[in-house]
Every structure is written in structure tokens, then in C-alpha cells.
N, C-alpha and C. Protein backbone atom coordinates (compact mmCIF):
# COMPACT_ATOMS: atom_id res chain seq x y z
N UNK A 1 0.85 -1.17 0.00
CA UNK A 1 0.00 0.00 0.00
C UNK A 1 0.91 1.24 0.00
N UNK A 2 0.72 1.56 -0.99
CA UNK A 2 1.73 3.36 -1.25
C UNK A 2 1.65 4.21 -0.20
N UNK A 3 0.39 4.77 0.13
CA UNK A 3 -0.05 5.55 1.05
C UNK A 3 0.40 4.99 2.43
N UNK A 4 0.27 3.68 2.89
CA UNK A 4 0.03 3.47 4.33
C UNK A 4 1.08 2.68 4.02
N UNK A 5 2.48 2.61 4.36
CA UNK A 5 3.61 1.79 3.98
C UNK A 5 3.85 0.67 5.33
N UNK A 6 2.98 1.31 6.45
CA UNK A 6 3.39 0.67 7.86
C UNK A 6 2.12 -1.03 7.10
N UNK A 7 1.10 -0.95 6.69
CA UNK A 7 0.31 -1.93 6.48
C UNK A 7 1.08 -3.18 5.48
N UNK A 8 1.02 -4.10 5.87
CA UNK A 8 1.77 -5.44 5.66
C UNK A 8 0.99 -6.02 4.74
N UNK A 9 1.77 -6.65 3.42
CA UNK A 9 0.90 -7.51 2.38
C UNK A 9 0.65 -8.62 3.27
N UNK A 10 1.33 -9.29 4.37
CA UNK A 10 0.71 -10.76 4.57
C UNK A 10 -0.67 -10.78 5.71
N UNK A 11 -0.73 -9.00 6.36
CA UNK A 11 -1.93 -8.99 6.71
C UNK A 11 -3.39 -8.87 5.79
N UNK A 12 -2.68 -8.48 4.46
CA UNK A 12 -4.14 -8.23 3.65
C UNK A 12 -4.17 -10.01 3.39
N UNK A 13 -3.31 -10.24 3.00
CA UNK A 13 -3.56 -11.84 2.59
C UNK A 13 -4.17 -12.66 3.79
N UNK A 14 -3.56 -12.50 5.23
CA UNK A 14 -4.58 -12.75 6.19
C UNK A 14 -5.58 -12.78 6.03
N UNK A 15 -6.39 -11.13 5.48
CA UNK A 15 -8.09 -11.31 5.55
C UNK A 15 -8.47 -11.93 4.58
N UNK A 16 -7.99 -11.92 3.47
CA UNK A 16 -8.32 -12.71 2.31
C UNK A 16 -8.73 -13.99 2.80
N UNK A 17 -7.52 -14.60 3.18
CA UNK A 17 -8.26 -16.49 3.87
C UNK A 17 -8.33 -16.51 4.67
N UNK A 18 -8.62 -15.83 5.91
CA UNK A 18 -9.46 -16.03 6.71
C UNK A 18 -10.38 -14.91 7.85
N UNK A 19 -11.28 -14.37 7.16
CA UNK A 19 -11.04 -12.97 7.50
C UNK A 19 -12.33 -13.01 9.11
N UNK A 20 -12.31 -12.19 10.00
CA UNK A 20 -13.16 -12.04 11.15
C UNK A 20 -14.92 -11.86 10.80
N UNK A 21 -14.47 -10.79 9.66
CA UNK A 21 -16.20 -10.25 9.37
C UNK A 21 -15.81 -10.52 7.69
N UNK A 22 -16.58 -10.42 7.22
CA UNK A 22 -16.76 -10.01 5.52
C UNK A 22 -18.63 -9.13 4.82
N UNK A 23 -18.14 -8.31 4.38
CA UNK A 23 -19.42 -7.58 4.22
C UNK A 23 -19.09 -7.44 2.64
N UNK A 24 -20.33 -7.37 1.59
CA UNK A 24 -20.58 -6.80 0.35
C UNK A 24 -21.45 -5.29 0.54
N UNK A 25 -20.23 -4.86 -0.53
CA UNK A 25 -21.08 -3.31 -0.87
C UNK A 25 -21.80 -3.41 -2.27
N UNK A 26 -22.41 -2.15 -1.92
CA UNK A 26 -23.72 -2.21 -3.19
C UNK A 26 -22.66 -2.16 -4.82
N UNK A 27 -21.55 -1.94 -4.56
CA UNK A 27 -20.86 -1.35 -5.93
C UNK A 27 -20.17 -2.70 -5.78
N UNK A 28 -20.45 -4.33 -5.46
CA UNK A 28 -19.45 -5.25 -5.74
C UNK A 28 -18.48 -5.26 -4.67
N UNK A 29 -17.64 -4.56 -4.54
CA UNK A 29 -16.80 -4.94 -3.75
C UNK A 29 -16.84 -5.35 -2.45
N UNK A 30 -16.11 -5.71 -1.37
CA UNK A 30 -16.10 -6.88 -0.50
C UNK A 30 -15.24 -6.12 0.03
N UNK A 31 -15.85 -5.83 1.63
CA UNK A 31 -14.88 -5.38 2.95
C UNK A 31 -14.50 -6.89 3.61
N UNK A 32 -13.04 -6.41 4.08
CA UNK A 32 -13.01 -7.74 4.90
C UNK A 32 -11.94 -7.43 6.53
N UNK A 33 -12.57 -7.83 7.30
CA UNK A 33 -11.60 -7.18 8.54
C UNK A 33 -11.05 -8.58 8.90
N UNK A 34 -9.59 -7.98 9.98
CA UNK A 34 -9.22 -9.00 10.68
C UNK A 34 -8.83 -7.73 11.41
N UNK A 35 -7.85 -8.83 12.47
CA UNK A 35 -7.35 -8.04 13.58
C UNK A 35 -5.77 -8.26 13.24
N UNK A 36 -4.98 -7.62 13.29
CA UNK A 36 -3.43 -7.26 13.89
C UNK A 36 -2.86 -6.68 15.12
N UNK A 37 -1.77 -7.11 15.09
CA UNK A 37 -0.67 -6.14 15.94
C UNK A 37 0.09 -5.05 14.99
N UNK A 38 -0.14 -3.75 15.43
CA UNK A 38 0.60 -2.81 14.87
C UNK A 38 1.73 -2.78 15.65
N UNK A 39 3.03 -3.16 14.64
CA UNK A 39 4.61 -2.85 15.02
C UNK A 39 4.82 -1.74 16.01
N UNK A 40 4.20 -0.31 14.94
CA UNK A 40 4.38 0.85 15.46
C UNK A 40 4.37 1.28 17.15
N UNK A 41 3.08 0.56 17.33
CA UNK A 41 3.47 0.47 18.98
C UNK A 41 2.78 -0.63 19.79
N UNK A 42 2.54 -1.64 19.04
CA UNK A 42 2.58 -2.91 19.62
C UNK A 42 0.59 -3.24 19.82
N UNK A 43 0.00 -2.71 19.63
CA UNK A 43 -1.46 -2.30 20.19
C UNK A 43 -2.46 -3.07 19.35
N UNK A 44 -3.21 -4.07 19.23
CA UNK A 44 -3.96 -4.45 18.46
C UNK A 44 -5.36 -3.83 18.07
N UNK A 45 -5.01 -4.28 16.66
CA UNK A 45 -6.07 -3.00 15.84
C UNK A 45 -6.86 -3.68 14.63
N UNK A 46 -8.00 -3.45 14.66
CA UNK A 46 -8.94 -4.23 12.72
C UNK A 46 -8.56 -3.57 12.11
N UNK A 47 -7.97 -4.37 10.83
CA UNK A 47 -7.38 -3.81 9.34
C UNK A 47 -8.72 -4.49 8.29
N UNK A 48 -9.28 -3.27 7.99
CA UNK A 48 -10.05 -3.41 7.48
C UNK A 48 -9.33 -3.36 5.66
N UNK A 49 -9.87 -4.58 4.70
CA UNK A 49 -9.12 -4.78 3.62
C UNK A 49 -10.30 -4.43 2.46
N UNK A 50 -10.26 -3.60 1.38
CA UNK A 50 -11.42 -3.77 0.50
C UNK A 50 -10.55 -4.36 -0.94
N UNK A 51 -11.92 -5.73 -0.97
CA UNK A 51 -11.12 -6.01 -2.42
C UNK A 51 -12.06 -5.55 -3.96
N UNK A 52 -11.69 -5.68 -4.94
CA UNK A 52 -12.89 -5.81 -6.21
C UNK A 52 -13.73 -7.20 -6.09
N UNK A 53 -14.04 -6.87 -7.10
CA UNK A 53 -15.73 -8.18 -7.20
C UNK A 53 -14.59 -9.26 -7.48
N UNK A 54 -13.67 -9.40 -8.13
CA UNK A 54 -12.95 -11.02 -7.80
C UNK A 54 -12.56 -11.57 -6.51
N UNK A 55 -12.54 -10.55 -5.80
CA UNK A 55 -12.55 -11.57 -4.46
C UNK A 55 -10.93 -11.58 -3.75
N UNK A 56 -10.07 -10.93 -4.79
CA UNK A 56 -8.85 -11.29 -4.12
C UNK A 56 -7.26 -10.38 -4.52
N UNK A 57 -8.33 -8.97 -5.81
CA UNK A 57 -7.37 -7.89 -6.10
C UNK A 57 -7.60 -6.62 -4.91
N UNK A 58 -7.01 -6.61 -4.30
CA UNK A 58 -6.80 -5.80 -3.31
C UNK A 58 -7.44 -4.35 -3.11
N UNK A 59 -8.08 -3.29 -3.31
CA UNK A 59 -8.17 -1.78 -3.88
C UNK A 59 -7.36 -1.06 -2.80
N UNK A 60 -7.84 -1.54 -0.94
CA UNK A 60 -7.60 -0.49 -0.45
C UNK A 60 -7.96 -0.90 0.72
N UNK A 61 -6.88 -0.74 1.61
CA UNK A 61 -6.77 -1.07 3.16
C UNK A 61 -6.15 -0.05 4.46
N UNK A 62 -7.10 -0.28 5.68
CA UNK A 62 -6.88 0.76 6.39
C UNK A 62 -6.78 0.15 7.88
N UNK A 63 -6.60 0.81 8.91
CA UNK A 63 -6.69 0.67 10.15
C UNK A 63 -8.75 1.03 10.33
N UNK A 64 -9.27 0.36 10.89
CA UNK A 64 -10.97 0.45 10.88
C UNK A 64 -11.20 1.08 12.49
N UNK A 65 -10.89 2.12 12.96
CA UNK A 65 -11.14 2.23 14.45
C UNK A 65 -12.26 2.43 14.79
N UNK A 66 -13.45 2.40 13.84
CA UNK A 66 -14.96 1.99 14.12
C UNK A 66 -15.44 0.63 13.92
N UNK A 67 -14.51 -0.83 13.76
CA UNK A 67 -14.83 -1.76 14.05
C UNK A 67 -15.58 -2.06 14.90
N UNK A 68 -16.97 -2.69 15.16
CA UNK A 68 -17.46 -3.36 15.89
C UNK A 68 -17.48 -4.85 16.17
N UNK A 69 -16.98 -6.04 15.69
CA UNK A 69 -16.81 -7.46 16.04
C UNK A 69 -17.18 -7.85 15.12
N UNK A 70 -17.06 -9.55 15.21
CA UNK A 70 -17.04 -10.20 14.44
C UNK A 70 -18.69 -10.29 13.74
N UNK A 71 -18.90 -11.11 12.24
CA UNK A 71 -19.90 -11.58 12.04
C UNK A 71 -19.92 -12.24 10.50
N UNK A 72 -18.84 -13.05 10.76
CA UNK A 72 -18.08 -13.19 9.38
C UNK A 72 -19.03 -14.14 8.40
């Protein structure tokens, strides 16, 4: 991720196979959270991952600090 360089490809691949929640948006694409440890200061946090309608090209991933739990 260009923008967010601290976010790890093997956490997006995390949510990919096996993710906590997974939600569809009206435009196709597919949110998918898990949880991590951020390096930065050790603190666990949902990385929320959005992919396209295939299921597994990446668009755009963030730290989600309005996560509410699981419901995968």
C-alpha cells in the first residue's frame, strides 16, 4: 500500500483467507476485517481490507477504528 507503507501484504492476505467479518457493498466490492498487531506500537487494531468483485485484487486497506466485532 503506497499511502500506508506501515500496512503489511501478509496482513491483507490474512483477511483474504481467513477474515473475522466479511461484508458486500452495493458497488461489488467486498470489505473484509481481521485483527493485527501494529509494530508501530505494539497495540492491536482491525485492518479493514477492501477487495474488487474477484474476491482477491486488493483496492484499499486501512486501520478500521470503528470496528465493531465479528460476524463473518
Amino acid at each position: 500500500m503506497r499511502k500506508r507503507p506501515y500496512i503489511q501484504p501478509a496482513w491483507c492476505e490474512r483477511a483474504l483467507e481467513a477474515p473475522e467479518k466479511r461484508e458486500a457493498q452495493s458497488d461489488g466490492r467486498i470489505r473484509l476485517w481481521v485483527r493485527v498487531v501494529d509494530p508501530r506500537d505494539g497495540s492491536e487494531r482491525a485492518l479493514r481490507v477492501v477487495v474488487l468483485e474477484d474476491g482477491e485484487t486488493v483496492h484499499n486497506a486501512f486501520f478500521d477504528r470503528g470496528f465493531q466485532g465479528s460476524g463473518a
